[in-house]
N, C-alpha and C. Protein backbone atom coordinates (compact mmCIF):
# COMPACT_ATOMS: atom_id res chain seq x y z
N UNK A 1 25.96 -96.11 -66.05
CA UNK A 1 24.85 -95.23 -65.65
C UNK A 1 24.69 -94.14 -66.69
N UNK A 2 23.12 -93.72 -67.15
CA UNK A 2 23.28 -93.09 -67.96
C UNK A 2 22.52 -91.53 -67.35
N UNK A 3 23.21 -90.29 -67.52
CA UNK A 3 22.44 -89.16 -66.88
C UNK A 3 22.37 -88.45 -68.15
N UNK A 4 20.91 -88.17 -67.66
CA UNK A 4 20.53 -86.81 -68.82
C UNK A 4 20.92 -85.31 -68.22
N UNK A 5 21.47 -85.01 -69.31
CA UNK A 5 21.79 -83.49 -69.00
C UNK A 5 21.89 -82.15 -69.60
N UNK A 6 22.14 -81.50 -69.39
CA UNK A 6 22.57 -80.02 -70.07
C UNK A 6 23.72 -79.25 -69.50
N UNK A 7 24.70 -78.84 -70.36
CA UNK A 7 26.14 -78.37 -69.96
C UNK A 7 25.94 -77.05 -69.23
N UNK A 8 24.46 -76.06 -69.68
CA UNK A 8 24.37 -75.23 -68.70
C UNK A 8 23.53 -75.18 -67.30
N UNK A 9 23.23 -76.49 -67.56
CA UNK A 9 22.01 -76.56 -65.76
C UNK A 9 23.43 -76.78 -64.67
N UNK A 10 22.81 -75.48 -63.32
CA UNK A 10 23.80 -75.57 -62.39
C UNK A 10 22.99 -76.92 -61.39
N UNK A 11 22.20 -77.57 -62.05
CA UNK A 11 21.63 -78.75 -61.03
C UNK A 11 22.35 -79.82 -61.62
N UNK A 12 22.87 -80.08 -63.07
CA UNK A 12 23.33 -81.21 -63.28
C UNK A 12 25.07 -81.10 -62.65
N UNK A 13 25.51 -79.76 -63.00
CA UNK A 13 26.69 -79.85 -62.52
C UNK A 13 26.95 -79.98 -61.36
N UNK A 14 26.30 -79.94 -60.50
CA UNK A 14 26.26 -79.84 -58.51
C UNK A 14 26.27 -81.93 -59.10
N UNK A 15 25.45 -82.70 -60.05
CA UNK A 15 25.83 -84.17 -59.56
C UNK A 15 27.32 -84.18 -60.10
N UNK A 16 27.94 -83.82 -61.58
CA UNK A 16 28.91 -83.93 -62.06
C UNK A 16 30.16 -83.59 -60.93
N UNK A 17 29.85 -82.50 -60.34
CA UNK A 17 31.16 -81.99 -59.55
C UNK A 17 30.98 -83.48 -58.70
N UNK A 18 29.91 -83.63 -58.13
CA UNK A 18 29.91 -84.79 -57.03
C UNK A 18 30.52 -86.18 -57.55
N UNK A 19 30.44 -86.56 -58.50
CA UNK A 19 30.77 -87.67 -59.50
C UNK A 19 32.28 -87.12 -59.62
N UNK A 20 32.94 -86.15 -59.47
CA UNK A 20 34.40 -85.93 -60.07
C UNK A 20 34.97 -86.02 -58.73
N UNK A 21 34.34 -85.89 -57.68
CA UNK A 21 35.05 -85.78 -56.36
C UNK A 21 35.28 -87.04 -55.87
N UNK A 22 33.74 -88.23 -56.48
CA UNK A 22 33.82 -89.37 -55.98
C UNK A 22 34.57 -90.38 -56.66
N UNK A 23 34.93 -89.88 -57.68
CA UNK A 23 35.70 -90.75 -58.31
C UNK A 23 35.19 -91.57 -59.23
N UNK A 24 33.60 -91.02 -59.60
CA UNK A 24 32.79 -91.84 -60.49
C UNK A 24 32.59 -91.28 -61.73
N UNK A 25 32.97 -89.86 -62.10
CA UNK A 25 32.36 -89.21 -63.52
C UNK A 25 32.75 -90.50 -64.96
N UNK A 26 33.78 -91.69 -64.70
CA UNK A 26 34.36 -92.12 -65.86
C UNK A 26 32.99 -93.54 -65.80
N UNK A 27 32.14 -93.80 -64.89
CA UNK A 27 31.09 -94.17 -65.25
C UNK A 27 29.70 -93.62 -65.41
N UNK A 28 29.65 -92.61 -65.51
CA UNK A 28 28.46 -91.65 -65.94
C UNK A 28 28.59 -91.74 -68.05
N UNK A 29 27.84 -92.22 -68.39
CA UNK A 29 26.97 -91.42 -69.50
C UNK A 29 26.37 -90.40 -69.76
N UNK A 30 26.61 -89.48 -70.50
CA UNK A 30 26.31 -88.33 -70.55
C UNK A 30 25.25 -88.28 -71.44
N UNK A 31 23.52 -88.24 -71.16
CA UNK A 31 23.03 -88.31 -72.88
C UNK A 31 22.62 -86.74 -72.83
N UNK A 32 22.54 -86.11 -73.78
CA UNK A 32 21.96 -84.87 -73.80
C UNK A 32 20.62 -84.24 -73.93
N UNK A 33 20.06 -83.76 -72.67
CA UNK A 33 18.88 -83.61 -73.09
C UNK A 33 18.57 -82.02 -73.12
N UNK A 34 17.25 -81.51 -74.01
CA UNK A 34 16.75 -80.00 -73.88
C UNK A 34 15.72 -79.71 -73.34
N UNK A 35 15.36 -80.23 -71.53
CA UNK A 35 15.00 -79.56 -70.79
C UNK A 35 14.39 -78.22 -70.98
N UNK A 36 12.83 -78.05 -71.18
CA UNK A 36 12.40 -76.93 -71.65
C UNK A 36 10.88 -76.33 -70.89
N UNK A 37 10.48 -75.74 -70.18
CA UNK A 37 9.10 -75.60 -69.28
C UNK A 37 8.13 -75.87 -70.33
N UNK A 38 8.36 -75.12 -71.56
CA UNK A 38 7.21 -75.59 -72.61
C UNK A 38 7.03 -76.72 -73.74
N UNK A 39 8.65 -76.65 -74.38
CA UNK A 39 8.69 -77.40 -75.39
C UNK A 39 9.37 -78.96 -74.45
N UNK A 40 8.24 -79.75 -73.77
CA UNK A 40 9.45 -80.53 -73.18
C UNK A 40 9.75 -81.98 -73.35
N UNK A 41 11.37 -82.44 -73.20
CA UNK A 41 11.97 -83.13 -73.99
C UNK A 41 11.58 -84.24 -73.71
N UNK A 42 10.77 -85.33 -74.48
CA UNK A 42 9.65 -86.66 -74.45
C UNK A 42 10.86 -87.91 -74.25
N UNK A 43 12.26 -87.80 -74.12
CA UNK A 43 13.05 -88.40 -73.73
C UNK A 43 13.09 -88.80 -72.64
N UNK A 44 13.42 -87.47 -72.56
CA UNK A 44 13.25 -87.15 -70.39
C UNK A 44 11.69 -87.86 -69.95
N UNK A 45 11.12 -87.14 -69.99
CA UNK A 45 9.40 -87.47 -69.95
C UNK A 45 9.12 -88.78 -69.82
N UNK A 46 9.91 -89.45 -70.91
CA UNK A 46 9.70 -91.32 -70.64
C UNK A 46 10.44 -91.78 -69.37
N UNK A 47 11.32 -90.51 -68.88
CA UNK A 47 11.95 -91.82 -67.65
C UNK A 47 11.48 -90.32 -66.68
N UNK A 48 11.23 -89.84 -66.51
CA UNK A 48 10.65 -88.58 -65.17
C UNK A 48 9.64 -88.16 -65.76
N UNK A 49 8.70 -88.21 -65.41
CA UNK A 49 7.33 -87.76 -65.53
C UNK A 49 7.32 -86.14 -65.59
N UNK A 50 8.44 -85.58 -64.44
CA UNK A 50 8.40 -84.12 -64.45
C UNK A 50 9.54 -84.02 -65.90
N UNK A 51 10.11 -84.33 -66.29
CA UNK A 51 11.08 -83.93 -67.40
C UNK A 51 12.25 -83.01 -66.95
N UNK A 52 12.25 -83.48 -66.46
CA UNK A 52 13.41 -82.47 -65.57
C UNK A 52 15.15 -82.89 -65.93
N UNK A 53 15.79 -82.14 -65.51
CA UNK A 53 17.65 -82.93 -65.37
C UNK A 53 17.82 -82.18 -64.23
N UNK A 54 19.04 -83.29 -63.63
CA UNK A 54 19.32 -84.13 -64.13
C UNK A 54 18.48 -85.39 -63.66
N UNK A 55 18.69 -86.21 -64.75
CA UNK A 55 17.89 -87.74 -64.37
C UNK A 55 19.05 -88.75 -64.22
N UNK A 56 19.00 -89.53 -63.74
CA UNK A 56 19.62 -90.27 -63.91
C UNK A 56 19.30 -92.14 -63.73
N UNK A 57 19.31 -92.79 -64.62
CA UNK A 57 19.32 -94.07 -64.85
C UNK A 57 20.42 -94.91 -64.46
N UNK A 58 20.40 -95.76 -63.15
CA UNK A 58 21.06 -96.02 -62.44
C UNK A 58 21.68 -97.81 -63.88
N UNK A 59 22.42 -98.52 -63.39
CA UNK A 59 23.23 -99.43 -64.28
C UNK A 59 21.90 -101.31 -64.17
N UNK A 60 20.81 -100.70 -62.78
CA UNK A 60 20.19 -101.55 -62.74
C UNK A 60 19.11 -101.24 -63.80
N UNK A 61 18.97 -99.88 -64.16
CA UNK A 61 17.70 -99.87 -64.49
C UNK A 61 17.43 -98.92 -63.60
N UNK A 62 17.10 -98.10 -62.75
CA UNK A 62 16.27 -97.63 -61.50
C UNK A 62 16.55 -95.73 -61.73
N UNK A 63 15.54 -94.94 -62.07
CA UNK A 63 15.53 -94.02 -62.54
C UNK A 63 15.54 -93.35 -60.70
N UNK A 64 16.84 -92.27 -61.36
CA UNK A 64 16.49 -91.34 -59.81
C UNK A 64 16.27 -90.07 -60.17
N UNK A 65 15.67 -89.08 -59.15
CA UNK A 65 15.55 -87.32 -60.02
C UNK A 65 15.12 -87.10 -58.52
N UNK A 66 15.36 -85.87 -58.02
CA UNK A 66 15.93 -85.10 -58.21
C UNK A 66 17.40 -84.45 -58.46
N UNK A 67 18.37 -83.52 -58.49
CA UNK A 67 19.52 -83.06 -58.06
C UNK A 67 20.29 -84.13 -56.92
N UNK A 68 19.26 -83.77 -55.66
CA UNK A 68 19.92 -84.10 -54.42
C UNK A 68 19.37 -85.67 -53.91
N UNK A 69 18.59 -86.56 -54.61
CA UNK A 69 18.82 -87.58 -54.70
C UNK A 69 20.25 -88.61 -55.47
N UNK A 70 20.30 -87.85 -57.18
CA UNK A 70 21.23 -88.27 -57.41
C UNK A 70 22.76 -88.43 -56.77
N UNK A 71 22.67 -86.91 -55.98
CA UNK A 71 23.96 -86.73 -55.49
C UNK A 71 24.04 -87.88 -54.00
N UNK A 72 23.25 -87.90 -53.35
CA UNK A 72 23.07 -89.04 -52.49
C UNK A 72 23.23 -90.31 -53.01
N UNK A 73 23.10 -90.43 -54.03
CA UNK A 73 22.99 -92.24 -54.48
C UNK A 73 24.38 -92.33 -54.50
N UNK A 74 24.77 -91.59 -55.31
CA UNK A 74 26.18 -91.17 -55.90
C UNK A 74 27.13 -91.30 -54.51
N UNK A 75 26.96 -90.48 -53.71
CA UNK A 75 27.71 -90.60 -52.39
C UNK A 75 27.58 -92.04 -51.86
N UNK A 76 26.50 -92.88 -52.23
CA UNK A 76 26.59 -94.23 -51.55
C UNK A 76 27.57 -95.07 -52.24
N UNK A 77 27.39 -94.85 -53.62
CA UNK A 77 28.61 -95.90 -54.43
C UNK A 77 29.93 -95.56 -54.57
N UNK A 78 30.27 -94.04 -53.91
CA UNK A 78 31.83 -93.66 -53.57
C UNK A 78 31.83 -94.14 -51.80
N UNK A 79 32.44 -93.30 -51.10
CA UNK A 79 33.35 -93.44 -50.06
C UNK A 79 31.85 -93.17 -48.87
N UNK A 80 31.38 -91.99 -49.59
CA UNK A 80 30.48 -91.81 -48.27
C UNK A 80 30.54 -90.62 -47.73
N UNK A 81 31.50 -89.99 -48.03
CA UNK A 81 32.39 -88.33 -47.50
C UNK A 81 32.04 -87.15 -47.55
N UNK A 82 30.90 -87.18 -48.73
CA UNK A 82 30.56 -85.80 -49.25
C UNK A 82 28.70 -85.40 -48.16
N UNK A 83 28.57 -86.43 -47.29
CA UNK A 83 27.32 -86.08 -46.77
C UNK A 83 27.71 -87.12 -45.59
N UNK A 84 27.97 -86.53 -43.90
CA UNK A 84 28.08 -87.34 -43.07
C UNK A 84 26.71 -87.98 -42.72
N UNK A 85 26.86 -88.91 -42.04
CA UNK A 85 25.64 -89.86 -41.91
C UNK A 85 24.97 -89.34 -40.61
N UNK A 86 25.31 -88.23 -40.27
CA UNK A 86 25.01 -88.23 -38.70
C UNK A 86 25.31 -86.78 -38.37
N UNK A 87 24.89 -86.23 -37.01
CA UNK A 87 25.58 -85.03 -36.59
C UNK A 87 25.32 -83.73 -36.90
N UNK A 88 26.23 -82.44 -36.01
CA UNK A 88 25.65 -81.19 -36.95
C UNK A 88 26.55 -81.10 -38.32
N UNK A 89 27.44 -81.91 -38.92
CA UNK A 89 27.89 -81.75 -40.25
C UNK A 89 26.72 -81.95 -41.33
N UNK A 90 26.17 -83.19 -41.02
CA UNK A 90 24.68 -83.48 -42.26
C UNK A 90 24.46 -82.62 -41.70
N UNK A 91 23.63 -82.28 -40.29
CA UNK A 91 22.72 -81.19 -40.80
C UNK A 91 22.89 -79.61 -41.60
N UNK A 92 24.23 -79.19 -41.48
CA UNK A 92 24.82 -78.38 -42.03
C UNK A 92 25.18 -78.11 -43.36
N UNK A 93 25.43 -79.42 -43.75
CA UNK A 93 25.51 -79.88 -45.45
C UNK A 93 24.06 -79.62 -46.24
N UNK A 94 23.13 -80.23 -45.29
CA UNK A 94 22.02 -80.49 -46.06
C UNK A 94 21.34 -79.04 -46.14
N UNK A 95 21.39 -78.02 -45.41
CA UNK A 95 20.77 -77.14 -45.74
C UNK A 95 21.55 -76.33 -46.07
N UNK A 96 22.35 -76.14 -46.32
CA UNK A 96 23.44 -75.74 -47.30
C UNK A 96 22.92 -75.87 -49.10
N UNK A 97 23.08 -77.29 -48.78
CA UNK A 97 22.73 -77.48 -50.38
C UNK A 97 21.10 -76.96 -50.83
N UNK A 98 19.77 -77.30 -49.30
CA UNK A 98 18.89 -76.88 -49.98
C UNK A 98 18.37 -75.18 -50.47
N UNK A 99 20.11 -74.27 -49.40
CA UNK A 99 19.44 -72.98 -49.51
C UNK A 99 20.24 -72.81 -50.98
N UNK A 100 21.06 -73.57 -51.57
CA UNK A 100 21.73 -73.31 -52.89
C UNK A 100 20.86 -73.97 -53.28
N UNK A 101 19.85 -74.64 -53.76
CA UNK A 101 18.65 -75.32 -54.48
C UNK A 101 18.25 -74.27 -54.84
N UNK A 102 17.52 -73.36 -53.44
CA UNK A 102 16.63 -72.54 -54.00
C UNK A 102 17.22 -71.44 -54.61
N UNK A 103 18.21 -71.43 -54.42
CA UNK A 103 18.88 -69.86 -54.99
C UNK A 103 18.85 -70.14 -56.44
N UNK A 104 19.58 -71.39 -57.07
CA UNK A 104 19.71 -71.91 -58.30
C UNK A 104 18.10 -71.46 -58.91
N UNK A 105 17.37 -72.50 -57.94
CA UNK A 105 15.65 -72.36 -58.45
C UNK A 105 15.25 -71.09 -59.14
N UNK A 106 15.35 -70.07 -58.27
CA UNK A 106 15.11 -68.50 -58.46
C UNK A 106 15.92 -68.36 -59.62
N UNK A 107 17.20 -68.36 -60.08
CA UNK A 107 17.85 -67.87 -60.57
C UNK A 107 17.65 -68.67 -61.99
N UNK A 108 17.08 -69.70 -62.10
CA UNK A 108 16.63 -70.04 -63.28
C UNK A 108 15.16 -69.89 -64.14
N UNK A 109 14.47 -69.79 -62.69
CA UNK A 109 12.98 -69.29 -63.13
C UNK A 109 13.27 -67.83 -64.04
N UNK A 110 13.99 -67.14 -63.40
CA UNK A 110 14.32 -65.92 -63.78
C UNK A 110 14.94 -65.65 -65.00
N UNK A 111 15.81 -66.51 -65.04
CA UNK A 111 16.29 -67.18 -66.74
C UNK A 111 15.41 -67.37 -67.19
N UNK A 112 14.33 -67.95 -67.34
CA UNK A 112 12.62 -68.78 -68.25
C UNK A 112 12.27 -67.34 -68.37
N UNK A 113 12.14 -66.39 -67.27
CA UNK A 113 11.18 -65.42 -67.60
C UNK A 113 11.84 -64.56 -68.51
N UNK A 114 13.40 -64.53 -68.86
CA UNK A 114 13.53 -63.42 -69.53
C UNK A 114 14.19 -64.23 -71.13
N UNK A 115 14.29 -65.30 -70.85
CA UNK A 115 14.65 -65.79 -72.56
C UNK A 115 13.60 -67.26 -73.12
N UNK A 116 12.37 -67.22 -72.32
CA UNK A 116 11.28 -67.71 -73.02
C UNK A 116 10.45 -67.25 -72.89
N UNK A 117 10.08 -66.61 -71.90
CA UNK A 117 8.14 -65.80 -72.09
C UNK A 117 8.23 -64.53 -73.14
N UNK A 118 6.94 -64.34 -73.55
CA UNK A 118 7.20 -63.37 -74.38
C UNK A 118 7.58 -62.41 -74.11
N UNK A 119 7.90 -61.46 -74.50
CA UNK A 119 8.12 -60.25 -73.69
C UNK A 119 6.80 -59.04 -73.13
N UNK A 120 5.78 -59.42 -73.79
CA UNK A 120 4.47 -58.94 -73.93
C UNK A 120 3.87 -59.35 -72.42
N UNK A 121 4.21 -60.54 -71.82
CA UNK A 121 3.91 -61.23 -71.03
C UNK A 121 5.15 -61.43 -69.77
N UNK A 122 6.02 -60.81 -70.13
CA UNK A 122 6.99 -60.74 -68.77
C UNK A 122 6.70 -59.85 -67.49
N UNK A 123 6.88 -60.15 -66.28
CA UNK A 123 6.08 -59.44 -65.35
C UNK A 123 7.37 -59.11 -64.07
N UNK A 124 7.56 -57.80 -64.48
CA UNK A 124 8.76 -57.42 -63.65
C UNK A 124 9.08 -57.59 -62.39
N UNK A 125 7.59 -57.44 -61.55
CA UNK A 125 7.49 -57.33 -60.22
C UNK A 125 8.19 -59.11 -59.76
N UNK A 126 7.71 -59.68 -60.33
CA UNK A 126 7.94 -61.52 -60.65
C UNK A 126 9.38 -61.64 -60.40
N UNK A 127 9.71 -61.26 -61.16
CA UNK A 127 11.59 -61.73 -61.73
C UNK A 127 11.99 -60.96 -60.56
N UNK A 128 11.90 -59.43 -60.21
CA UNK A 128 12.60 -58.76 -59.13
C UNK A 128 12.02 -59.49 -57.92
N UNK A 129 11.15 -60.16 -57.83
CA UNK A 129 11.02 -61.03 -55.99
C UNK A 129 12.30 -62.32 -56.36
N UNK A 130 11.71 -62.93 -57.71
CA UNK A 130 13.13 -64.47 -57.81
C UNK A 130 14.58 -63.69 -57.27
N UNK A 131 14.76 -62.76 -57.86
CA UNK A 131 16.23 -62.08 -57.30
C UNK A 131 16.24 -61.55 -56.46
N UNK A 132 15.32 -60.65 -55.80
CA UNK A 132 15.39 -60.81 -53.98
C UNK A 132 15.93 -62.15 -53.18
N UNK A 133 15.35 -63.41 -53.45
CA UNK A 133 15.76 -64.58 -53.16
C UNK A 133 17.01 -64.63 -53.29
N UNK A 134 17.39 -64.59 -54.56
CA UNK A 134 19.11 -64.59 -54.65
C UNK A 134 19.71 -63.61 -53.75
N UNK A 135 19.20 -62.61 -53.59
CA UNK A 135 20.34 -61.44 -52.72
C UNK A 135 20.13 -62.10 -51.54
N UNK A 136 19.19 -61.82 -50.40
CA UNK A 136 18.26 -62.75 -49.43
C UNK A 136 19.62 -64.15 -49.68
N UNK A 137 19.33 -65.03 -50.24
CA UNK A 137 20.03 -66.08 -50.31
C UNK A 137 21.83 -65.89 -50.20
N UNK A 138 22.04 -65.16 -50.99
CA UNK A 138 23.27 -64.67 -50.95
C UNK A 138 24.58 -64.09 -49.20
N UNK A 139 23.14 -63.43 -48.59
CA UNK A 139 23.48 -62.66 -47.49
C UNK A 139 23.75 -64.29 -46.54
N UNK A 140 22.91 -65.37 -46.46
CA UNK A 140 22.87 -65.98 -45.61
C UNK A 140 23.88 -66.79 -45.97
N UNK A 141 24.61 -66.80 -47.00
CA UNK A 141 26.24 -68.03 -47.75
C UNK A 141 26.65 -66.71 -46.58
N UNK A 142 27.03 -65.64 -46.76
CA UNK A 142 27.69 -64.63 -46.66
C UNK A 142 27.84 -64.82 -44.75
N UNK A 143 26.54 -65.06 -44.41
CA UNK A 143 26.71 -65.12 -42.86
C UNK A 143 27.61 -66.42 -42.74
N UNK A 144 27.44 -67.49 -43.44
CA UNK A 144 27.51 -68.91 -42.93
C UNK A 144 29.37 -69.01 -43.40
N UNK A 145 29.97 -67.86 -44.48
CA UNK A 145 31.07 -68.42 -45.13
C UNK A 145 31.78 -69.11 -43.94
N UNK A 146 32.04 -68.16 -42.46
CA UNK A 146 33.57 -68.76 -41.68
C UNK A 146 32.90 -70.46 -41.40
N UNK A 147 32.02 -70.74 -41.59
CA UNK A 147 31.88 -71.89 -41.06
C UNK A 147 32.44 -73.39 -42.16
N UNK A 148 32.13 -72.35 -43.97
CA UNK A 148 32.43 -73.26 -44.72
C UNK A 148 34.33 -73.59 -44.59
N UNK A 149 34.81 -72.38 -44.43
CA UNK A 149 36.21 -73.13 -44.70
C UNK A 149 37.09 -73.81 -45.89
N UNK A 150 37.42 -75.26 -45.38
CA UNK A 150 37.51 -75.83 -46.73
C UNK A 150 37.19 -77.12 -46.76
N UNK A 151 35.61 -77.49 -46.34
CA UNK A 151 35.06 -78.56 -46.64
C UNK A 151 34.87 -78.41 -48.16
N UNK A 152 34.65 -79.91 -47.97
CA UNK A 152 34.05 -80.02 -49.61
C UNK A 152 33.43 -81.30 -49.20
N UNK A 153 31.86 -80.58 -49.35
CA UNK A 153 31.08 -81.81 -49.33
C UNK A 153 29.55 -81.44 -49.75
N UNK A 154 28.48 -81.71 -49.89
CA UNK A 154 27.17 -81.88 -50.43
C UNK A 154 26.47 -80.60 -50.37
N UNK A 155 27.00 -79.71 -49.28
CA UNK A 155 26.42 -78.41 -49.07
C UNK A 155 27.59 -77.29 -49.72
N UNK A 156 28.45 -77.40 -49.96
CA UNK A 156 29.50 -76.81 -50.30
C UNK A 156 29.46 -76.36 -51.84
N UNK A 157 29.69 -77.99 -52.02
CA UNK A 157 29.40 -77.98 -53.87
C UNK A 157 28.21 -77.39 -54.12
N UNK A 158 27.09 -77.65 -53.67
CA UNK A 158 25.72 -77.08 -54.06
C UNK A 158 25.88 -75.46 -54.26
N UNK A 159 26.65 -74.72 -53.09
CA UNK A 159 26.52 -73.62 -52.84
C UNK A 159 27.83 -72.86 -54.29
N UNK A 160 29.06 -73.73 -54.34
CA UNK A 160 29.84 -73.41 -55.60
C UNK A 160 28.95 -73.25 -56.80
N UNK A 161 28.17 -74.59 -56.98
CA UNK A 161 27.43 -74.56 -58.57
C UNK A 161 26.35 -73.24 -58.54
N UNK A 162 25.94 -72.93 -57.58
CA UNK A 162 24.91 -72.26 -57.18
C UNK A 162 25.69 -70.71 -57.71
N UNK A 163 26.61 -69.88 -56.89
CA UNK A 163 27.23 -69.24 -57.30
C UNK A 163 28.37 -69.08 -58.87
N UNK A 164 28.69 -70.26 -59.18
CA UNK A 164 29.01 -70.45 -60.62
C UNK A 164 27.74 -69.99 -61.62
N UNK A 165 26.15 -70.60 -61.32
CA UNK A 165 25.54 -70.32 -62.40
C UNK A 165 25.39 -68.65 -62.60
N UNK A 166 25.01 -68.02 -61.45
CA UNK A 166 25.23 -66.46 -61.04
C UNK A 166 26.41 -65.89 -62.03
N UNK A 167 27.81 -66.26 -62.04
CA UNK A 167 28.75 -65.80 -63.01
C UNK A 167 28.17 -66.07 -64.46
N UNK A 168 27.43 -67.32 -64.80
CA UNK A 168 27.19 -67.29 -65.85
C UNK A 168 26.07 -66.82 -66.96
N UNK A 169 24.89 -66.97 -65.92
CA UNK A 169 23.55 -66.15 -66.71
C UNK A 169 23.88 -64.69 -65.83
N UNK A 170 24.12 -64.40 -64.74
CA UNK A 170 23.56 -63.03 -64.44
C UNK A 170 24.77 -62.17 -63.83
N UNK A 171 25.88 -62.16 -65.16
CA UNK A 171 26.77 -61.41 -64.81
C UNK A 171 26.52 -60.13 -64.29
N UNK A 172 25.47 -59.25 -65.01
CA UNK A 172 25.53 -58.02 -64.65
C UNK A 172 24.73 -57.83 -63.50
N UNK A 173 24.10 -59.11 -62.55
CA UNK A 173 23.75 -58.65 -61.08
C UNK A 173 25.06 -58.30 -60.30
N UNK A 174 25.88 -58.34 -60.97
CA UNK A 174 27.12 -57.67 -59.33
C UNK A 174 27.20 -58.82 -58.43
N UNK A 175 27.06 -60.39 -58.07
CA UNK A 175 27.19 -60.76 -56.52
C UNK A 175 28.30 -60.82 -56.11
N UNK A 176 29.24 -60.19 -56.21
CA UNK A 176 30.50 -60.15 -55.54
C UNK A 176 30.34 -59.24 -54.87
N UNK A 177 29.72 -57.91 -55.34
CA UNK A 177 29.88 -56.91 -54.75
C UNK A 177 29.11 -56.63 -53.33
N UNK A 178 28.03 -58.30 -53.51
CA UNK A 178 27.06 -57.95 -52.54
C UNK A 178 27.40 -59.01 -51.56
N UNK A 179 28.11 -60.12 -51.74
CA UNK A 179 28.93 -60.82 -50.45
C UNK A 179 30.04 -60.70 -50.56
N UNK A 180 31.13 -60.41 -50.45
CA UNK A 180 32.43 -60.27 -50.49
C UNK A 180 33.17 -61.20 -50.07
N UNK A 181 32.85 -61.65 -48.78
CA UNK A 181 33.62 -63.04 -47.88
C UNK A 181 33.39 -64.07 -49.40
N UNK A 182 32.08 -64.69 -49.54
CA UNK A 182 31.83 -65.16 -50.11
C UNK A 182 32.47 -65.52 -51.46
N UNK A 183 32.83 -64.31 -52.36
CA UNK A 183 33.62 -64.52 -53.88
C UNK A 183 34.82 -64.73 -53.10
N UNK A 184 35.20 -64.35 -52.14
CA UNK A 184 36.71 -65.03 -51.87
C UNK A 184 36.85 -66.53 -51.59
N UNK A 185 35.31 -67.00 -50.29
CA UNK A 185 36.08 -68.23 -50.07
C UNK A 185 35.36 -68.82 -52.05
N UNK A 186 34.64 -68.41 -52.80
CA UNK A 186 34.34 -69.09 -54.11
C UNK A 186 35.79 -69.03 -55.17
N UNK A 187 36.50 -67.87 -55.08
CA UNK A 187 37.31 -67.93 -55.63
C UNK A 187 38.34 -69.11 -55.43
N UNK A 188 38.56 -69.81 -54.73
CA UNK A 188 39.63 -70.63 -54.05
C UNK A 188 38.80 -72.36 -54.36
N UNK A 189 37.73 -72.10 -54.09
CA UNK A 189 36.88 -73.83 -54.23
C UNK A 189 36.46 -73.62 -56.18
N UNK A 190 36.45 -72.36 -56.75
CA UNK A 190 36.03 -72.60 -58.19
C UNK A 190 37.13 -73.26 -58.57
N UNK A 191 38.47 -73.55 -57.90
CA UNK A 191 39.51 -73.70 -58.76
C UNK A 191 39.83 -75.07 -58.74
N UNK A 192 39.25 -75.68 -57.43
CA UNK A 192 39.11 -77.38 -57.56
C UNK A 192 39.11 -78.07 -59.16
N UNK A 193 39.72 -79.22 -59.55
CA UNK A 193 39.52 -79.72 -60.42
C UNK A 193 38.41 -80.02 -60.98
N UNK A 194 37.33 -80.39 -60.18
CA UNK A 194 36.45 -80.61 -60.31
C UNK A 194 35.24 -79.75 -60.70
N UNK A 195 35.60 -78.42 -60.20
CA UNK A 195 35.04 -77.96 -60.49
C UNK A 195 35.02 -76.75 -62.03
N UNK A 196 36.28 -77.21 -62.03
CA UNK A 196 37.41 -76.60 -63.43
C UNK A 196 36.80 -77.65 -64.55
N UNK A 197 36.31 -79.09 -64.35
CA UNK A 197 36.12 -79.70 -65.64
C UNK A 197 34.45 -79.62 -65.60
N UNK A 198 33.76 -79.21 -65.16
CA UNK A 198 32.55 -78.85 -65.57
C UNK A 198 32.23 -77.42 -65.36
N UNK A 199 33.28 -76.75 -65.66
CA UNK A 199 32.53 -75.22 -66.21
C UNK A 199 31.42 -74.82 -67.02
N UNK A 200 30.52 -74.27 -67.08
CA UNK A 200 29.62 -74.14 -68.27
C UNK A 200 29.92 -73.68 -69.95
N UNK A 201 29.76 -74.14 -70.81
CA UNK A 201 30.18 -73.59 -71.80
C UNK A 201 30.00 -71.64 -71.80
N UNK A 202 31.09 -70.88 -72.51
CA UNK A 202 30.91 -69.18 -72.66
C UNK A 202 29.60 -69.27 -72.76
N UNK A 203 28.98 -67.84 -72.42
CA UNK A 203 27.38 -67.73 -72.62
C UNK A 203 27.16 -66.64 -74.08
């Protein structure tokens, strides 16, 4: 299987962590792509129309995209574990991962606005609502932590990569300071293996 990616998207690493848990990262291909809103990569483009990562090209041939598709496919050709089929656990998982979607979302738009638009053209009011979302987003990991515990599964990881990318583009927002439960139970799941071999490269 071949996935397109980038070492700093917290969407490719939410499939990678999932692929290291399932026991599949040693059949993933890694091709590299540069994912860009403007300049965008005609690689990607030939197999996702949106150009997006991660993509992934399944071993038949069969292109999947989004994030949380891949990670679903992925869960079908391991054990099955990381997303129950049933119950309030899926439902718990799943919106888990989609309120870490959007947090990621925000938190990368917000990245575009401040290291590709011009600066002539950056619009403050803009970027400070995307990071409302993140705080907003933040408070509700923060309500939900006693429930996470120490699963590890589809909503979990989402919510790790989600908070990993936060350490990495937007150190100087403080989110530790603003969930606390939270960097603790993160401190303890960042240290998973899995989640130790796809760190982002230093920024």
């Amino acid at each position: 299987m071949k996935l397109f990616y980038s070492a700093t998207s917290p969407f490719v690493r939410k499939c990678l962590v999932t692929a290291h848990e399932l026991g599949l990262r040693e059949r993933l291909e890694l091709v590299p792509a540069a994912a860009h809103p403007i300049n965008r990569d005609r690689s990607v483009v030939a197999r996702n129309p949106l150009g997006q990562i991660p993509t992934l090209v399944t071993e038949d041939g069969t292109v999947l995209y989004d994030s949380r598709v891949i990670c679903e496919y992925l869960n079908t050709l391991g054990d099955g574990h990381l997303l129950p089929r049933q119950g309030p656990g899926r439902w718990a998982a799943l919106v888990e991962q989609a309120l870490a979607d959007g947090l990621m979302d925000a938190a990368v738009l917000t990245r575009y606005e401040d290291a590709v638009r011009p600066e002539s053209l950056r619009w403050n009011d803009w970027s400070a609502g995307q990071l409302d979302k993140v705080t907003c987003g933040l408070a509700e990991i923060e309500h939900r932590k006693d429930a996470l515990g120490d699963r590890v599964d589809a909503g979990t990881i989402a919510l790790g990569c989600a908070l990993g990318y936060l350490d990495f583009r937007f150190e100087s927002f403080g989110w530790r300071g603003k969930a606390a439960k939270t960097a603790a139970w993160f401190e303890g799941f960042s240290q998973r293996s899995s989640m130790l071999a796809t760190r982002p490269p230093a920024a």
